[in-house]
Protein backbone atom coordinates (compact mmCIF):
# COMPACT_ATOMS: atom_id res chain seq x y z
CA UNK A 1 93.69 159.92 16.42
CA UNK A 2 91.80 158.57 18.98
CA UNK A 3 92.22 157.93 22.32
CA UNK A 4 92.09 153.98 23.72
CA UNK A 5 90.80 154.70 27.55
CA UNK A 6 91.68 151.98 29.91
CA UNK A 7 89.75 151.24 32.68
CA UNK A 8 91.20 152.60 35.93
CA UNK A 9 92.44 149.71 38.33
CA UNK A 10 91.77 150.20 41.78
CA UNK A 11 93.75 150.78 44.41
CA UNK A 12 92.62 148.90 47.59
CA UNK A 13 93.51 150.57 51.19
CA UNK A 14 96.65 148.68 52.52
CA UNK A 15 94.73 148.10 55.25
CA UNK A 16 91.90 146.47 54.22
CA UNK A 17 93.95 143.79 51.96
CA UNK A 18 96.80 142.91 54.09
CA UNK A 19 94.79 142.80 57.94
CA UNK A 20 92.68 140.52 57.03
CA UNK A 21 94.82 138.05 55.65
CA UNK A 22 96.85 138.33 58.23
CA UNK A 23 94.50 137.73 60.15
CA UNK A 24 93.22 134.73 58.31
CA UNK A 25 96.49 133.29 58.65
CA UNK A 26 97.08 133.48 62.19
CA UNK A 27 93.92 131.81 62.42
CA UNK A 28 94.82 128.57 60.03
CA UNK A 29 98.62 128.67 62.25
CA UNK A 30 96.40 128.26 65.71
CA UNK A 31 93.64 126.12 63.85
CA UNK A 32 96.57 123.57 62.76
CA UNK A 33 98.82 123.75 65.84
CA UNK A 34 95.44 122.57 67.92
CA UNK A 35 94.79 119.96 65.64
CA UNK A 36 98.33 118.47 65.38
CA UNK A 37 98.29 118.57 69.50
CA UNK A 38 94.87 116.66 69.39
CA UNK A 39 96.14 114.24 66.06
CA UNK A 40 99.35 113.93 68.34
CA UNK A 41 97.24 112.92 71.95
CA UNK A 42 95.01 110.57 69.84
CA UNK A 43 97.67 108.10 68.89
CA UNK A 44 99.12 108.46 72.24
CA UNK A 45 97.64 105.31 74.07
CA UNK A 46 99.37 106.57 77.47
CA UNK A 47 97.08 109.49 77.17
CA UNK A 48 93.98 107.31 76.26
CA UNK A 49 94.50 105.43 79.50
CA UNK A 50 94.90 108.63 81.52
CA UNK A 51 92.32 110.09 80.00
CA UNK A 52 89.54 106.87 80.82
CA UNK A 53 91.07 106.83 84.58
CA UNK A 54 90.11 110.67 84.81
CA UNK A 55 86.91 110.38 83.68
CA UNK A 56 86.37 107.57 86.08
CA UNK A 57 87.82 109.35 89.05
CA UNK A 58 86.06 112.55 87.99
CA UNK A 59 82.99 111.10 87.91
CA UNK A 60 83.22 109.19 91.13
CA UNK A 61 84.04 112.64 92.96
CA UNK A 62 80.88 114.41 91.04
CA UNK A 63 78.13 111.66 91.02
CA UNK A 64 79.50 109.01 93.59
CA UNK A 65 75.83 107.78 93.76
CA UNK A 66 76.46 105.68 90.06
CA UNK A 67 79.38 104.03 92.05
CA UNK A 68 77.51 102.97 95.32
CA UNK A 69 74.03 102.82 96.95
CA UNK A 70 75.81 102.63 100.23
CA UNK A 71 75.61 105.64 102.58
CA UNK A 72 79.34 106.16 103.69
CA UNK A 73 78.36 107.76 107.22
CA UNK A 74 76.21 104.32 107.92
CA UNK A 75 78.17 102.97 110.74
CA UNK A 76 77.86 99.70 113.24
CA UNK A 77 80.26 99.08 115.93
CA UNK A 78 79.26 95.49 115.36
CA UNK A 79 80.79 94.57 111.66
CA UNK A 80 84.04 96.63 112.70
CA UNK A 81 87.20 95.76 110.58
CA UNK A 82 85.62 93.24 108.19
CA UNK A 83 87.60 91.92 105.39
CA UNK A 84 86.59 92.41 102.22
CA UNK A 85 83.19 90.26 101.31
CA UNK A 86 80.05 90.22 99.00
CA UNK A 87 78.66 92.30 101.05
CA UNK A 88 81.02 94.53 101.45
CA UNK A 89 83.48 94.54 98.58
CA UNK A 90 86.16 96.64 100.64
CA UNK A 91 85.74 95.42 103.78
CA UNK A 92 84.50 97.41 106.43
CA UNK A 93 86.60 100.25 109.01
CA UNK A 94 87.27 100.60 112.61
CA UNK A 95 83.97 102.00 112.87
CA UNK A 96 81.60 99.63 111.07
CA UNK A 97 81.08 102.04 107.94
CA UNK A 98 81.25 100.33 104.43
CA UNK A 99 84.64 100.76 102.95
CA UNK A 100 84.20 100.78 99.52
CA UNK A 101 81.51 103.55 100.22
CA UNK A 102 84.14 105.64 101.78
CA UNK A 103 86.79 105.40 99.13
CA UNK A 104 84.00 106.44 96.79
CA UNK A 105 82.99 109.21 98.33
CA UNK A 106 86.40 110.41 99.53
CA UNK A 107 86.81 110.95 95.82
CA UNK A 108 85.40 114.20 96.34
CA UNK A 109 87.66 115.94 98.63
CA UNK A 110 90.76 114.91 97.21
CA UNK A 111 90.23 115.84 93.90
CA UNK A 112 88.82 118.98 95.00
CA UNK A 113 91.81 120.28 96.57
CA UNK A 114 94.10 119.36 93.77
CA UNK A 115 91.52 121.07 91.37
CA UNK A 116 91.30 124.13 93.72
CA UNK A 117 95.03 124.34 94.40
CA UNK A 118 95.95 123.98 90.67
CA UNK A 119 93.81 126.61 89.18
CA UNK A 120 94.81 129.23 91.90
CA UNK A 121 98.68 128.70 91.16
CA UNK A 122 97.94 128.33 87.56
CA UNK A 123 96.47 132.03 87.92
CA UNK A 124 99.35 133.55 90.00
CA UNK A 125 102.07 131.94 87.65
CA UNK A 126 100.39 133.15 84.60
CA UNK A 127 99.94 136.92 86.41
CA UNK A 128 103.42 136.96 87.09
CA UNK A 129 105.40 135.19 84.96
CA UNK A 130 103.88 137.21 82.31
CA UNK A 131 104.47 140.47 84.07
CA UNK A 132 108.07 139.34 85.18
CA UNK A 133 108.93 137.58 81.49
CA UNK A 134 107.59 141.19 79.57
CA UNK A 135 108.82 143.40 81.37
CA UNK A 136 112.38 142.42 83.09
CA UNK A 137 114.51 144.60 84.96
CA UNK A 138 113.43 145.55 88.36
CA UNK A 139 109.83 144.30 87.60
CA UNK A 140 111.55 140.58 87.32
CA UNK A 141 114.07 141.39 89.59
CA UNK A 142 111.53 141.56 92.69
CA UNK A 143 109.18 139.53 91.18
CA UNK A 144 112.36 136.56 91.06
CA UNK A 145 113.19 137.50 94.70
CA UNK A 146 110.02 137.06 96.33
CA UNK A 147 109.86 133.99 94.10
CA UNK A 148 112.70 132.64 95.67
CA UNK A 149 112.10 133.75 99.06
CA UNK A 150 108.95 131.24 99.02
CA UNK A 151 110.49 128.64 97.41
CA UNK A 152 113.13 128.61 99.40
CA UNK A 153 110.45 126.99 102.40
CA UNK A 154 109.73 123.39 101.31
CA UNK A 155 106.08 123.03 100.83
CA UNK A 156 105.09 120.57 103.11
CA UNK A 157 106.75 122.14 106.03
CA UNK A 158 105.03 125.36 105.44
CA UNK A 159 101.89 123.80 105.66
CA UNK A 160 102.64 121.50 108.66
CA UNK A 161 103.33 125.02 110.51
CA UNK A 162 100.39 126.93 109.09
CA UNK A 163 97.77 124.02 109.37
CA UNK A 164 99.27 122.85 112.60
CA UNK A 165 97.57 126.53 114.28
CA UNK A 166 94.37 126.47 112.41
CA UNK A 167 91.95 125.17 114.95
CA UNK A 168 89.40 124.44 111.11
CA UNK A 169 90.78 122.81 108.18
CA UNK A 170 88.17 122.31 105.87
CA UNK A 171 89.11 122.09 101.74
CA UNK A 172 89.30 126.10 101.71
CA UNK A 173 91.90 126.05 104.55
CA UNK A 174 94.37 123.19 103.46
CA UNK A 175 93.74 124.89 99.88
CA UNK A 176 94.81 127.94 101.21
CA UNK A 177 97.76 127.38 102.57
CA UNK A 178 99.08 124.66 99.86
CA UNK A 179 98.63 127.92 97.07
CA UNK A 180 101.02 130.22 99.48
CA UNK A 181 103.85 127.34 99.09
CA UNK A 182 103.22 126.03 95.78
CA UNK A 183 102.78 128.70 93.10
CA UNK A 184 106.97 129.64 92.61
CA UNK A 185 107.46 126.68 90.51
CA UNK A 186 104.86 127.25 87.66
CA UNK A 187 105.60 130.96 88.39
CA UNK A 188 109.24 129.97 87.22
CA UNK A 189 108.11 128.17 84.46
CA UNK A 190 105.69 130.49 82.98
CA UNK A 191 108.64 133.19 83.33
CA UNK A 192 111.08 131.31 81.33
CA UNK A 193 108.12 129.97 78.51
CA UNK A 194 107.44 133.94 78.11
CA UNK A 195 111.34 135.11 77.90
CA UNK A 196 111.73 132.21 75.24
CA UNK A 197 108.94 134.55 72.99
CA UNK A 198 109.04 137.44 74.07
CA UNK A 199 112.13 138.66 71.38
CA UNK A 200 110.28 136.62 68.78
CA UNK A 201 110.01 138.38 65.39
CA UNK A 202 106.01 138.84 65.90
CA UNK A 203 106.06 140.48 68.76
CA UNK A 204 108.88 143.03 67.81
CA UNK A 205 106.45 143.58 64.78
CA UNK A 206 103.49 143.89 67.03
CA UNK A 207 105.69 146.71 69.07
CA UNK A 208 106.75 148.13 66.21
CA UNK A 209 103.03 148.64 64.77
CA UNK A 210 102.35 150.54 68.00
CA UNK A 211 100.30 147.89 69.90
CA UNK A 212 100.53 148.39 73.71
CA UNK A 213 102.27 145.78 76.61
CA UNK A 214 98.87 144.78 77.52
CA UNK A 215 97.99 143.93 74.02
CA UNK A 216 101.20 142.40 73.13
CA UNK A 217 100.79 140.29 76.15
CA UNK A 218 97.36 139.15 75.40
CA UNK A 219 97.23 138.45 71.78
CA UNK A 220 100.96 137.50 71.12
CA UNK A 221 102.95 135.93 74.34
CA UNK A 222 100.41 134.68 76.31
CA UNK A 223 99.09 132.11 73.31
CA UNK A 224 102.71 130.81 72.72
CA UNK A 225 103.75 130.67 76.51
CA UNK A 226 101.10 128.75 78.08
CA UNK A 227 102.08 125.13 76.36
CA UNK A 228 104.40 124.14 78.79
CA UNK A 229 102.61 125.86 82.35
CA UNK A 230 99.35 123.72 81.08
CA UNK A 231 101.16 120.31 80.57
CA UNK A 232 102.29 121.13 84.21
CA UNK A 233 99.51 122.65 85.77
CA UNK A 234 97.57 118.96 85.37
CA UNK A 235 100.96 117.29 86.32
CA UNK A 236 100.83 119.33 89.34
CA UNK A 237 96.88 118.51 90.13
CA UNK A 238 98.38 115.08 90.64
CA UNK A 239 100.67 115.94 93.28
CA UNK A 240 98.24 118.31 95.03
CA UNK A 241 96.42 115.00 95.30
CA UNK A 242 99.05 112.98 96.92
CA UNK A 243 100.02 116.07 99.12
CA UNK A 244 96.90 116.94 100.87
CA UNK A 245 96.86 113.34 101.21
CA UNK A 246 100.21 113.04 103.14
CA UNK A 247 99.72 116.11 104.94
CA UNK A 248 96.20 114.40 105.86
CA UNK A 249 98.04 111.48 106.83
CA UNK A 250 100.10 113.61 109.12
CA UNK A 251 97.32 114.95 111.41
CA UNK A 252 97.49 118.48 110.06
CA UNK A 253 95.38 117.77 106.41
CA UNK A 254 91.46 118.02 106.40
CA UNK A 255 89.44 117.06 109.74
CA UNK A 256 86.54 115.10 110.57
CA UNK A 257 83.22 114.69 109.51
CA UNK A 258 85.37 114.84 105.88
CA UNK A 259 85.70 112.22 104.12
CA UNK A 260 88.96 111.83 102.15
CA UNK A 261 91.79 109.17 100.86
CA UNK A 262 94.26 110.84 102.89
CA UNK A 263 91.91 110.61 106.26
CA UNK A 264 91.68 106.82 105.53
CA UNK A 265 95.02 106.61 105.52
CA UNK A 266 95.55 108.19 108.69
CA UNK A 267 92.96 106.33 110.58
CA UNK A 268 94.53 102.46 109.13
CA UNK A 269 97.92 103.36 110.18
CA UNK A 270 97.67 101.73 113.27
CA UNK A 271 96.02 98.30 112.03
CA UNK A 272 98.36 97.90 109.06
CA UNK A 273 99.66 94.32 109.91
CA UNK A 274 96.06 93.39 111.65
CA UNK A 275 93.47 95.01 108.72
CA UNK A 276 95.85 95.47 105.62
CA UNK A 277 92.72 96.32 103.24
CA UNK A 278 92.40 99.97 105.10
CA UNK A 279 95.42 101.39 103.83
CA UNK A 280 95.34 99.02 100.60
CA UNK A 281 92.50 100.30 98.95
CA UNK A 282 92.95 104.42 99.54
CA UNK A 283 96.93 103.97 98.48
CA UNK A 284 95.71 102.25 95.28
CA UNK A 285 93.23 105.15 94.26
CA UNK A 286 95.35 107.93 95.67
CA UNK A 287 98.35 106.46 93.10
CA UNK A 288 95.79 105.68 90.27
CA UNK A 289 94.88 109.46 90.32
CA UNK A 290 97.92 110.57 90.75
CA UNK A 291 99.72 108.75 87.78
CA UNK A 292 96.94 109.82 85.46
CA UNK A 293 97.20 112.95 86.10
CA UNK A 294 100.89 113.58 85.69
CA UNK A 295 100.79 110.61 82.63
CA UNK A 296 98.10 112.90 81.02
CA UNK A 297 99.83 116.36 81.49
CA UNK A 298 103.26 115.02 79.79
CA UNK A 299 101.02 113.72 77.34
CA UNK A 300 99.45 117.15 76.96
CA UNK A 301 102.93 118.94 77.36
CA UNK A 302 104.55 116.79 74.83
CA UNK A 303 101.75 117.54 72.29
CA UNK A 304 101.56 121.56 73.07
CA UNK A 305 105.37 121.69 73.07
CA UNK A 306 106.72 119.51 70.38
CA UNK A 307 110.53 120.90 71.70
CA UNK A 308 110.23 118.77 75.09
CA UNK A 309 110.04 115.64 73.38
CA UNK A 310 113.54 113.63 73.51
């Protein structure tokens, strides 16, 4: 009799089948949440709107030279407190300079301390909130304390007492000292985003294939945390924006030879029922910014997180 020989199958490492699929499928997961947040903004015309006053405002703080061939420091004692003309669309301030020019240009300052402010709390809130999430006991313990201890101080009076002594208060400084009052709340946030995943089935699986806390943290928690700290972190740009500018507006906020919303502000308090256009015009783009940024981070919220939509 003879023998029929069948070819051997073969046996593929576990490895080397199941990994890479995986792998592959993690990737199509974070491939189609990103394009049902991006399908989701698109049809989302308050986002839209946001989105075109950003770009404007953005733009006007980067390249104010497309928006006006005015130099804002020009100044004559002469044309002080026009109203608003051909000539000078905005009217002119208490010391001659061109208006419009000055709202332009004190794009720049504002925007830059709500960019400055956000990313460094956005930093410190992902750092520990992570740490504090992952880890609990005494870690979030402390972490939660000194959380609350700072929180505890409303922001704006912290930084009337620490800006009040610095004899310089440039961007860096009011900056500064808005980061050391502001970064509890996203820290919060990011803390409870990362306890909401962190007892999710993938990373037990993750821990129970041996991968390490800073791995875990990386590759599994930190991806499905961040949604909600993003929609808030540009939320929060937009009330950077109107704090410096009420802190400016105070006295203790950023100093001449700037050049900001919340300086013009200060200086047309005292001609508000004389030369109405001086506080007009810097409350209208101080409120524009602000409501697109907080209208496009619920918009981005919304579409990272589909659970905070009512």
């Amino acid at each position: 009799m003879s023998e029929t020989h069948r070819p051997e199958a073969r046996v593929e490492p576990i490895d080397s089948t199941i990994a890479p699929e995986g792998e592959s499928t993690k990737k199509v997961e974070e491939a189609s949440l990103l394009a049902d947040a991006w399908r989701s903004l698109r049809r989302n015309p308050w986002f839209i709107i946001s989105a075109v006053l950003l770009v404007i405002f953005l733009s006007m703080a980067i390249f104010p030279q497309l928006f006006t061939n005015n130099d804002p420091r020009e100044c004559l004692l002469g044309r002080s407190r026009q109203a608003p003309s051909a000539e000078h669309w905005f009217g002119t301030d208490i010391q001659g300079c061109d208006y419009y020019s000055r709202v332009i240009y004190g794009a720049r300052n504002s925007i830059a301390v709500g960019f400055i402010v956000a990313i460094g709390t956005f930093i410190i809130a992902v750092v520990l909130g992570l740490v504090a999430g992952y880890f609990g006991s005494w870690v979030d313990a402390v972490i939660s304390r000194i959380t609350d201890m700072v929180f505890a101080v409303p922001y704006i009076l912290g930084a009337l007492v620490f800006l009040n002594v610095l004899e310089s208060r440039g961007v860096r400084e009011v900056a500064f000292v808005l980061i050391i009052f502001m970064w509890p709340t996203m820290t919060r946030l990011m803390r409870g985003s990362v306890i909401s995943v962190v007892n999710s089935e993938f990373v037990l699986a993750a821990r129970a294939l041996g991968a390490g806390p800073i791995t875990i943290m990386r590759r599994h928690i930190l991806p499905n945390s961040l949604g909600p700290v993003i929609g808030y972190a540009t939320v929060f740009t937009g009330i950077i924006i109107g704090a410096e500018a009420t802190l400016t507006f105070l006295g203790v906020g950023l100093q001449l030879p700037a050049i900001s919303w919340g300086l013009q502000l200060s200086d047309a308090q005292p001609f508000l029922q004389t030369v109405p256009h001086l506080l007009l015009f810097p409350v209208i783009f101080v409120g524009l910014t602000v409501f697109a940024f907080m209208t496009l981070g619920d918009a981005i919220r919304d579409a990272l997180d589909p659970k905070s939509k009512k």
